[in-house]
N, C-alpha and C. Protein backbone atom coordinates (compact mmCIF):
# COMPACT_ATOMS: atom_id res chain seq x y z
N UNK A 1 2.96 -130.32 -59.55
CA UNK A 1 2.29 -129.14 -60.09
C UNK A 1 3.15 -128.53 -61.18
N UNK A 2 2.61 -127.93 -62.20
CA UNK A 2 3.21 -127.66 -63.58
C UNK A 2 3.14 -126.24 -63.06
N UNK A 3 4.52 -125.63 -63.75
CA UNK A 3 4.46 -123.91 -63.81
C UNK A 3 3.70 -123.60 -65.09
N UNK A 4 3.28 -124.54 -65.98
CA UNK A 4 1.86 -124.00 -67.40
C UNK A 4 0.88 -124.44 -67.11
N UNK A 5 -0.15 -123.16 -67.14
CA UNK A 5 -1.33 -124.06 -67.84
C UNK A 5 -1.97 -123.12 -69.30
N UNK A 6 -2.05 -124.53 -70.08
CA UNK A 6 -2.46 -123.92 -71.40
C UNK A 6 -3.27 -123.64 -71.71
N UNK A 7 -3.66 -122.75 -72.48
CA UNK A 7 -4.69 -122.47 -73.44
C UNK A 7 -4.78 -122.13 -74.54
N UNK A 8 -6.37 -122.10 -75.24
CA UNK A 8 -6.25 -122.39 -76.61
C UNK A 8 -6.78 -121.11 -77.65
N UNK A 9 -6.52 -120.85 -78.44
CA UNK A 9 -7.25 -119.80 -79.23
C UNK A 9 -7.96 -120.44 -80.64
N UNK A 10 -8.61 -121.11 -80.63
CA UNK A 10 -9.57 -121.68 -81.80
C UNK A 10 -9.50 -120.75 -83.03
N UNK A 11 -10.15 -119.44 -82.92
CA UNK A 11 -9.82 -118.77 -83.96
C UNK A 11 -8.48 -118.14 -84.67
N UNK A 12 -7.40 -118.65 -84.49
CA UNK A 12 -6.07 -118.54 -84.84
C UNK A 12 -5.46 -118.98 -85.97
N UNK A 13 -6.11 -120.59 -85.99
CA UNK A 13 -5.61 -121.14 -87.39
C UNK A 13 -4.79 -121.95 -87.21
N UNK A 14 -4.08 -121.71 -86.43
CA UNK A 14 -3.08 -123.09 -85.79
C UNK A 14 -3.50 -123.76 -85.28
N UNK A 15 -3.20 -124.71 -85.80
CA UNK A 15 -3.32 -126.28 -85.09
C UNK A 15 -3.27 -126.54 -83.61
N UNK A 16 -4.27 -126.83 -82.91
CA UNK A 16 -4.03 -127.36 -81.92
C UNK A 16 -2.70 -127.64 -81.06
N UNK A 17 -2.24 -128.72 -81.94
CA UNK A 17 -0.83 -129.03 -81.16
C UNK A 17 0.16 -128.41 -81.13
N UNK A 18 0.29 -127.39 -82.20
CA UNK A 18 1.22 -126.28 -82.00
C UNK A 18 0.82 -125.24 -80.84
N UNK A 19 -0.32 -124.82 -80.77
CA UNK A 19 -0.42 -123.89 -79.98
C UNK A 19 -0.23 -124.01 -78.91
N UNK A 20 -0.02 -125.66 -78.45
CA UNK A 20 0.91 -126.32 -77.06
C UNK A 20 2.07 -125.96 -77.24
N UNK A 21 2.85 -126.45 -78.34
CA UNK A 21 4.07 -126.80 -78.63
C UNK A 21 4.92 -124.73 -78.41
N UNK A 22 3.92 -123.71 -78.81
CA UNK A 22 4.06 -122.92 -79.19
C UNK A 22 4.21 -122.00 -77.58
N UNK A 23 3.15 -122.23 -76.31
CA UNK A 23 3.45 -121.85 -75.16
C UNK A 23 4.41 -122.15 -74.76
N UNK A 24 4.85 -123.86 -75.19
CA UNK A 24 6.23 -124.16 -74.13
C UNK A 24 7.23 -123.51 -74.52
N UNK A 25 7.00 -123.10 -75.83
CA UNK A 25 8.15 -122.60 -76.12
C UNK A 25 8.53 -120.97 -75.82
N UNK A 26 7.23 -120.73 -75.31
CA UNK A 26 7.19 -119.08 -75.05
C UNK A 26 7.50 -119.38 -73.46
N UNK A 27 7.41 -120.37 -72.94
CA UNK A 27 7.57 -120.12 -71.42
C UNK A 27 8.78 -120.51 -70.92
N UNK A 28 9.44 -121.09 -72.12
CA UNK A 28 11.13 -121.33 -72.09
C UNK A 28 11.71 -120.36 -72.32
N UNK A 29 11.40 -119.54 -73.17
CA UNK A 29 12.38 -118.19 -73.70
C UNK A 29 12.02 -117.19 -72.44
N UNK A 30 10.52 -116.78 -71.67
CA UNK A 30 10.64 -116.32 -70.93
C UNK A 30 11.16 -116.51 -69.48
N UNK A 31 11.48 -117.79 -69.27
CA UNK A 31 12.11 -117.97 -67.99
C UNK A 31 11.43 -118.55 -67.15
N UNK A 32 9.45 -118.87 -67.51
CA UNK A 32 8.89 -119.50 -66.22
C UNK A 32 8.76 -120.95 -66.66
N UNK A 33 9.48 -121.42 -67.64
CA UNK A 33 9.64 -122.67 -67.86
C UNK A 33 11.10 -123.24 -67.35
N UNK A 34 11.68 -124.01 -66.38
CA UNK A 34 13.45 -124.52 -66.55
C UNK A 34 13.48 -125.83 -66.79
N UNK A 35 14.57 -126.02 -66.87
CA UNK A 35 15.18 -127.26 -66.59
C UNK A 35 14.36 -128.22 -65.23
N UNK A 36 14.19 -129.39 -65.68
CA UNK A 36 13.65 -130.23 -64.72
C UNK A 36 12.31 -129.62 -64.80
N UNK A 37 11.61 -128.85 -65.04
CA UNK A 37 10.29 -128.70 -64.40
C UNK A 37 9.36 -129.64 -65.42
N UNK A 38 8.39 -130.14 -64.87
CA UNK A 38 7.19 -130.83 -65.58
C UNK A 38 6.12 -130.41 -66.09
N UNK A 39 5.92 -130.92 -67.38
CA UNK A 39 4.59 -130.73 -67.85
C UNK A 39 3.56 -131.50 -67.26
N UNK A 40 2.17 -130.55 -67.56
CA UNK A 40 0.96 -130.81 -66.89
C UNK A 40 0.94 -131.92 -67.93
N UNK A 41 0.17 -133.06 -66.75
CA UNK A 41 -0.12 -134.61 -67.54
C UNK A 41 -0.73 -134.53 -68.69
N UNK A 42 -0.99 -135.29 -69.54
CA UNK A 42 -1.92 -135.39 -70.37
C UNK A 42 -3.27 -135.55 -70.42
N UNK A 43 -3.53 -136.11 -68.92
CA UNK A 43 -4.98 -136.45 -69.12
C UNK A 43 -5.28 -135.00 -68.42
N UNK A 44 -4.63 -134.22 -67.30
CA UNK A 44 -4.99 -132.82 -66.82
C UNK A 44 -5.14 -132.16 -67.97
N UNK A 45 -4.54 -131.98 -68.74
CA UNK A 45 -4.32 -131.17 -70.07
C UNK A 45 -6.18 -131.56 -71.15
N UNK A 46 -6.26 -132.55 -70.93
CA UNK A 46 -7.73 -133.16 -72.06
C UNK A 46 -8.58 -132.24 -71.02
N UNK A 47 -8.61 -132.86 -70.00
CA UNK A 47 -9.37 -132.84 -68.83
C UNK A 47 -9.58 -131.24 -68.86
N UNK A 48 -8.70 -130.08 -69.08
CA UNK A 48 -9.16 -128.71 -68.78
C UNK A 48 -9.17 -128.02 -70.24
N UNK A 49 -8.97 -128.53 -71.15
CA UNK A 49 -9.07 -128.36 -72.59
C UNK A 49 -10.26 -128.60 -73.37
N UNK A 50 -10.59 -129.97 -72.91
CA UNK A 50 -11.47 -130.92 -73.41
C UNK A 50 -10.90 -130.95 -75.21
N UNK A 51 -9.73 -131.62 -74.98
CA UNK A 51 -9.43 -132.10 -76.28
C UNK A 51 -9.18 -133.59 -76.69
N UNK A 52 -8.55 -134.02 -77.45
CA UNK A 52 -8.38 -135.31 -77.69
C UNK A 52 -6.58 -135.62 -76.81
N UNK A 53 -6.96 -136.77 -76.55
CA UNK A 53 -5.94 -136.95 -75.41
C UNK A 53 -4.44 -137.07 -76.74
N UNK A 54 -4.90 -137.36 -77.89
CA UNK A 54 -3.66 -138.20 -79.31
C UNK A 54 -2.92 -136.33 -79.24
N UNK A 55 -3.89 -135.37 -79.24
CA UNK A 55 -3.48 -134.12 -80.01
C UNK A 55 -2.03 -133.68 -78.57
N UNK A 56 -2.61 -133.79 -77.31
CA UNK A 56 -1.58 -133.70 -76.77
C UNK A 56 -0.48 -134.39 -76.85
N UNK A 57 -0.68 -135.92 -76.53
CA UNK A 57 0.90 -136.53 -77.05
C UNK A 57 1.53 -135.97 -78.24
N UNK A 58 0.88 -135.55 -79.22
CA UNK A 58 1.41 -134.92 -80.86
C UNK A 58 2.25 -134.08 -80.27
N UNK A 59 1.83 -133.00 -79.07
CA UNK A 59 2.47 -131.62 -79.17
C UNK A 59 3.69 -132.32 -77.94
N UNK A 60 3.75 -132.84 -77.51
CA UNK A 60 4.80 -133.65 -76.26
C UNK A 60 5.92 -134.35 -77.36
N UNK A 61 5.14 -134.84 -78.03
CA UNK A 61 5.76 -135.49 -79.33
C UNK A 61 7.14 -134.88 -79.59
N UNK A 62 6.29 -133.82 -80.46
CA UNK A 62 7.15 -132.46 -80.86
C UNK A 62 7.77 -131.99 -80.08
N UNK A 63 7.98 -131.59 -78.98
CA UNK A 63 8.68 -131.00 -77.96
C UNK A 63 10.24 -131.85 -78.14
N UNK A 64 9.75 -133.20 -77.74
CA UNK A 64 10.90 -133.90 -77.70
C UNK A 64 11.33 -134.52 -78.87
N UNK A 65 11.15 -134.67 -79.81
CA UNK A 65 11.59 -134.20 -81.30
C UNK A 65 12.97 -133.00 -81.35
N UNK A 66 12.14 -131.58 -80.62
CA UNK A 66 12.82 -130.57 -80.87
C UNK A 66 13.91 -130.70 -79.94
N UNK A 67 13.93 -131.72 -78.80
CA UNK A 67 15.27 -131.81 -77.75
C UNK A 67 14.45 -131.07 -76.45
N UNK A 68 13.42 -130.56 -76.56
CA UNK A 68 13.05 -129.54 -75.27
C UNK A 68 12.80 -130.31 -74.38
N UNK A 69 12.03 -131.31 -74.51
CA UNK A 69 11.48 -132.56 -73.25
C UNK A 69 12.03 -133.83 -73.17
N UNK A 70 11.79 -134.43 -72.37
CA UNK A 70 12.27 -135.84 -72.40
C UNK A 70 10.68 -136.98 -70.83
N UNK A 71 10.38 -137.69 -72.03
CA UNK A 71 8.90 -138.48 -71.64
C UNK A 71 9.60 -139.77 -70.94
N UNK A 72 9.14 -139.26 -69.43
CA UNK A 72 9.71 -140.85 -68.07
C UNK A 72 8.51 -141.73 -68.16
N UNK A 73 8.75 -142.50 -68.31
CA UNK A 73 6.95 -143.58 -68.12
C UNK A 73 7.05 -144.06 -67.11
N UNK A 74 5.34 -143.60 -66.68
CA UNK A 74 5.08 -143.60 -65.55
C UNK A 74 5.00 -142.48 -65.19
N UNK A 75 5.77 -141.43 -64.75
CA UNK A 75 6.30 -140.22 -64.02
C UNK A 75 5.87 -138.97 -64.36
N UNK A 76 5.70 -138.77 -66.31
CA UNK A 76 5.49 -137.57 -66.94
C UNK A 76 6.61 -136.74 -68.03
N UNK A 77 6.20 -135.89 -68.67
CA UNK A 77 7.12 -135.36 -69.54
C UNK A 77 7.78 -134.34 -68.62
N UNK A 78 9.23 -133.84 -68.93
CA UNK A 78 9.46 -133.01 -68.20
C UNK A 78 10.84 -132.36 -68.77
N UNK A 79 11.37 -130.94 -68.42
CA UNK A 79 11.79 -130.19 -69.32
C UNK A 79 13.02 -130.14 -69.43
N UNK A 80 14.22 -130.97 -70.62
CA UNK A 80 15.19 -131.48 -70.51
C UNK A 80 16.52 -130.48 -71.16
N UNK A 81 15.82 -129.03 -71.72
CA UNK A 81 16.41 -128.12 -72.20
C UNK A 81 16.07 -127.12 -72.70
N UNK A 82 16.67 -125.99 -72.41
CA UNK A 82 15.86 -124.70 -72.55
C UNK A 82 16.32 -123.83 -73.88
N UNK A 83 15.24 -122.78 -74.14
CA UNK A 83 15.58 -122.06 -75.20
C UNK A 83 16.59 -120.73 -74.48
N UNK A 84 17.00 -120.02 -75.17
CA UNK A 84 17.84 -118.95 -74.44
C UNK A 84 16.86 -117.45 -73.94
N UNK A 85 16.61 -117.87 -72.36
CA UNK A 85 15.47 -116.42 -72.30
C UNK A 85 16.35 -115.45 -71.93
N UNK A 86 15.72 -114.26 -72.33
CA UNK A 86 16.18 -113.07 -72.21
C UNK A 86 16.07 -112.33 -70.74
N UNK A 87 17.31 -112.01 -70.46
CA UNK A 87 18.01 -111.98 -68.99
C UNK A 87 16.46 -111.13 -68.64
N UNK A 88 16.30 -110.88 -67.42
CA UNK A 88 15.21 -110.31 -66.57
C UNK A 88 15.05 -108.64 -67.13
N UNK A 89 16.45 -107.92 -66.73
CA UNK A 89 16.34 -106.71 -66.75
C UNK A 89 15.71 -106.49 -68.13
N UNK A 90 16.56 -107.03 -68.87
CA UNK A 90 16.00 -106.51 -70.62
C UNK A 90 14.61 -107.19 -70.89
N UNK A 91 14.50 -107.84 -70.25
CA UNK A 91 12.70 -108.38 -70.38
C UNK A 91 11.84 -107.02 -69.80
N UNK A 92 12.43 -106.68 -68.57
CA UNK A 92 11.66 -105.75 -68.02
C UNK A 92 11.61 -104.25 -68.94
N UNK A 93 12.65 -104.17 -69.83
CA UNK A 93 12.61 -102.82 -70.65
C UNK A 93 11.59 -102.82 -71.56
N UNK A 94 12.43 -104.40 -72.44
CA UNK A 94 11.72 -104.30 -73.38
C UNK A 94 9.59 -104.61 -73.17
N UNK A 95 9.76 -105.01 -71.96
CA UNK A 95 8.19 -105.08 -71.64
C UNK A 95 7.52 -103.76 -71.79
N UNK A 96 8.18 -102.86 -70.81
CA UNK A 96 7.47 -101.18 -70.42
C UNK A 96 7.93 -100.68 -71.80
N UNK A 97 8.57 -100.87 -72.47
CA UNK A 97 8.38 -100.27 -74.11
C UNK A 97 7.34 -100.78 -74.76
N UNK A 98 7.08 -101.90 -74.60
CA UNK A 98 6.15 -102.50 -75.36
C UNK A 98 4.61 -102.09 -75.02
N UNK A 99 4.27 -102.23 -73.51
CA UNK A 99 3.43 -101.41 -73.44
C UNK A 99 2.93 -99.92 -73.75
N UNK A 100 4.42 -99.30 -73.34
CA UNK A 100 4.11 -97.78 -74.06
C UNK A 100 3.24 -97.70 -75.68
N UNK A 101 4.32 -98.64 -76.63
CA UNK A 101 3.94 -98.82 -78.22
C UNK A 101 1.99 -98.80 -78.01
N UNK A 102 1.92 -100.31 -77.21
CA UNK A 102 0.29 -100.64 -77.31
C UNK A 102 -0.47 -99.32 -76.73
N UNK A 103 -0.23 -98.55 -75.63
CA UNK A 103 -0.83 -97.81 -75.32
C UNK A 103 -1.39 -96.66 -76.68
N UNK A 104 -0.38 -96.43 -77.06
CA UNK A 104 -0.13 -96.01 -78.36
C UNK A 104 -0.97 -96.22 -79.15
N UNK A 105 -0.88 -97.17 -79.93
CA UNK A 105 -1.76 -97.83 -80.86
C UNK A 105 -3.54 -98.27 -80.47
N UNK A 106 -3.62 -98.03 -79.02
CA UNK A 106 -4.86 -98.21 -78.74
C UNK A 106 -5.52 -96.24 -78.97
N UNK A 107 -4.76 -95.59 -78.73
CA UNK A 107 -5.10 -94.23 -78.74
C UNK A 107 -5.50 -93.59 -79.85
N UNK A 108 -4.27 -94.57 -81.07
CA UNK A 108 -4.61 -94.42 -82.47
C UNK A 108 -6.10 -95.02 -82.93
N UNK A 109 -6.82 -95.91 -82.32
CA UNK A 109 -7.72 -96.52 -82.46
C UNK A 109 -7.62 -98.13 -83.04
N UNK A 110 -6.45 -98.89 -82.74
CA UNK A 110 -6.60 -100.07 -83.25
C UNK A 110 -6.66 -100.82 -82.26
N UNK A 111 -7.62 -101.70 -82.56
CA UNK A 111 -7.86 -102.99 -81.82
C UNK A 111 -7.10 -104.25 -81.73
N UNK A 112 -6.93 -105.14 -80.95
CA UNK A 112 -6.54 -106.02 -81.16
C UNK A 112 -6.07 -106.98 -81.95
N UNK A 113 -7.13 -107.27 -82.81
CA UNK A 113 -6.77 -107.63 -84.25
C UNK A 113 -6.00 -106.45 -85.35
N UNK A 114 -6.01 -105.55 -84.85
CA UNK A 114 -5.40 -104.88 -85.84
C UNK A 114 -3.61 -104.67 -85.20
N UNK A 115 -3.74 -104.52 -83.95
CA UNK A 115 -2.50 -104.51 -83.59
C UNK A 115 -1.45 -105.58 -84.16
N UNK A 116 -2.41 -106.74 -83.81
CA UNK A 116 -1.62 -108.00 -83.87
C UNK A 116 -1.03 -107.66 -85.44
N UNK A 117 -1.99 -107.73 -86.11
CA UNK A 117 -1.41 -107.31 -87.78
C UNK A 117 -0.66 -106.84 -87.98
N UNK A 118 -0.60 -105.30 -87.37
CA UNK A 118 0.24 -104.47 -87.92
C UNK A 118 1.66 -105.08 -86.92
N UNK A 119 1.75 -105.45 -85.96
CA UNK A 119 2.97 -106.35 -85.45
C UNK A 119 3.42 -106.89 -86.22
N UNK A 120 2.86 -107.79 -86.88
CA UNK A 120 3.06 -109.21 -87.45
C UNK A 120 3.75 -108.69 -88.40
N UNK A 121 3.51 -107.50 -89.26
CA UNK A 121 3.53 -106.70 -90.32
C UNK A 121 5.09 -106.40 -90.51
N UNK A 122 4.95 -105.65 -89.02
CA UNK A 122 6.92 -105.02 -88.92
C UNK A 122 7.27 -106.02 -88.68
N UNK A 123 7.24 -107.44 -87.92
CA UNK A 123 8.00 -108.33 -87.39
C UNK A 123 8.87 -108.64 -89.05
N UNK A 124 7.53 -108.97 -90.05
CA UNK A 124 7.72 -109.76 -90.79
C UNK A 124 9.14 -109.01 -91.75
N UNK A 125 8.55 -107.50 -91.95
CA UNK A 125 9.59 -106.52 -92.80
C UNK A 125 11.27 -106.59 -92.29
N UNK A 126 10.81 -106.74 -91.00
CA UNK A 126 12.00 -106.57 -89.94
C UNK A 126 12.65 -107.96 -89.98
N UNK A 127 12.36 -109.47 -90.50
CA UNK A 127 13.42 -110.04 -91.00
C UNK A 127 13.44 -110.38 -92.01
N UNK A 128 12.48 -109.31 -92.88
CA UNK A 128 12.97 -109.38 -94.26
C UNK A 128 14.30 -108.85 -94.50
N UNK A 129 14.70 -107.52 -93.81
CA UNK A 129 15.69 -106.51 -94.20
C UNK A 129 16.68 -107.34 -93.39
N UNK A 130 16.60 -107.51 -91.96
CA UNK A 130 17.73 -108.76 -91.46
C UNK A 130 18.06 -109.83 -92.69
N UNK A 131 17.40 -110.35 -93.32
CA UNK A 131 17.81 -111.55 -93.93
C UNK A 131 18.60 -110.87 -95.39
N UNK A 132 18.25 -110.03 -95.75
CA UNK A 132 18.68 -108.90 -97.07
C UNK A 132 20.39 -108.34 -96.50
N UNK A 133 20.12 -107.96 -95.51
CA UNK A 133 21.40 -107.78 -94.86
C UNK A 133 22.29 -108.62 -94.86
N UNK A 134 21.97 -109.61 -94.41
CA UNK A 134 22.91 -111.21 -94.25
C UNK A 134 23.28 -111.47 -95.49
N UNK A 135 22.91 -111.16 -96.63
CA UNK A 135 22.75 -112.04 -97.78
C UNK A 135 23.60 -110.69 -98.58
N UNK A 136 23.30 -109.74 -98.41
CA UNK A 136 24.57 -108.38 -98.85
C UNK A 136 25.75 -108.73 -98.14
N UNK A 137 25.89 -108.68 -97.05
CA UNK A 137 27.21 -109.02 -96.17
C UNK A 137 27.67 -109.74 -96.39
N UNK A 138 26.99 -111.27 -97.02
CA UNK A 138 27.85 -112.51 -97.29
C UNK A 138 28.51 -112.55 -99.10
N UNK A 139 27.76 -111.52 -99.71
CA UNK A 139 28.05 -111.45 -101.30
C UNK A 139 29.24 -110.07 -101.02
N UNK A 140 29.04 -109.55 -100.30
CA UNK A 140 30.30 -108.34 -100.34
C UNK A 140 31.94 -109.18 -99.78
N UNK A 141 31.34 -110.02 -99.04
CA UNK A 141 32.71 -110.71 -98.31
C UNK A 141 33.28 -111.46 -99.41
N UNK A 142 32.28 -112.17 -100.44
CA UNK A 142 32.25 -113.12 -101.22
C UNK A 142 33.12 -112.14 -102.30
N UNK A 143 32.56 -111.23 -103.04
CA UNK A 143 33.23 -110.50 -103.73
C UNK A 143 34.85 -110.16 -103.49
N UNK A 144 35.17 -109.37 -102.06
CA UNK A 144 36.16 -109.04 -101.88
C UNK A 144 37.26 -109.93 -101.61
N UNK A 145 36.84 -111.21 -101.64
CA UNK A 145 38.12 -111.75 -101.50
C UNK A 145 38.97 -112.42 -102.51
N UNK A 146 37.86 -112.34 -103.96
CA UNK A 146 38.25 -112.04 -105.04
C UNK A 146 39.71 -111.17 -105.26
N UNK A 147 39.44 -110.61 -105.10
CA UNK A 147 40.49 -109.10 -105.24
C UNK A 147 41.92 -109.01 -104.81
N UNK A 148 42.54 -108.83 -105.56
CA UNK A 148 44.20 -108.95 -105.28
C UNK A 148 44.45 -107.83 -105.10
């Protein structure tokens, strides 16, 4: 028995096989994915999807491409390394903050789709200025060591 089962959001835009590739990877960072545990077969996966059996191997593919899985024949894919999840407690903060925010934003009147946006929105600003930062910090270091 698999600790995932997937699903799909059609209207998203992503590809199919990412949006596999894209849970495992959310269920690694959160912790209900480990080490050793197995993915749901491939044909379970068509079978409750009703997709093409090629699109799953693609996203299994990828997994183990990325180092996350490793495919036993015969036996199944299963999970050969994890992403770094975020310890419990700070999951649990940052969760009840997060809900507070949505509560929030539902009061303001945005919906779903608009939430997601305006998320997507700060996520995106938020490593814009991270990456602006990095890139000042590394030209100031760069500069100063110039200097006698």
């Amino acid at each position: 028995m698999s600790s995932i089962e997937f699903s799909l959001d059609p209207a998203s835009g992503v590809p199919t096989y990412l949006q596999l590739v894209h849970q495992v990877e959310h269920a690694l960072r959160l912790g209900s994915l480990e080490l050793g545990d197995q993915l749901p077969r491939v044909k379970d996966v068509v079978a409750s999807l009703a997709i093409n059996p090629n699109t799953v191997a693609k996203a299994y593919r990828e997994l183990e491409t990325k180092g996350l899985t490793v495919g036993r024949p015969g036996q199944g894919t299963f999970i050969q390394s994890t992403l770094n999840p975020v310890a419990l407690p700070e999951l649990t903060v940052l969760r009840r903050s997060l809900l507070g925010w949505l509560a929030t934003a539902d009061t303001a009147g945005l919906d779903e789709d608009g939430i997601v946006a305006l998320f997507t929105s700060a996520l995106r600003d938020f490593r814009e200025r991270q990456a602006g930062s990095s890139a000042r910090a590394g030209a100031g270091s760069d500069a100063s060591e110039g200097v006698a």
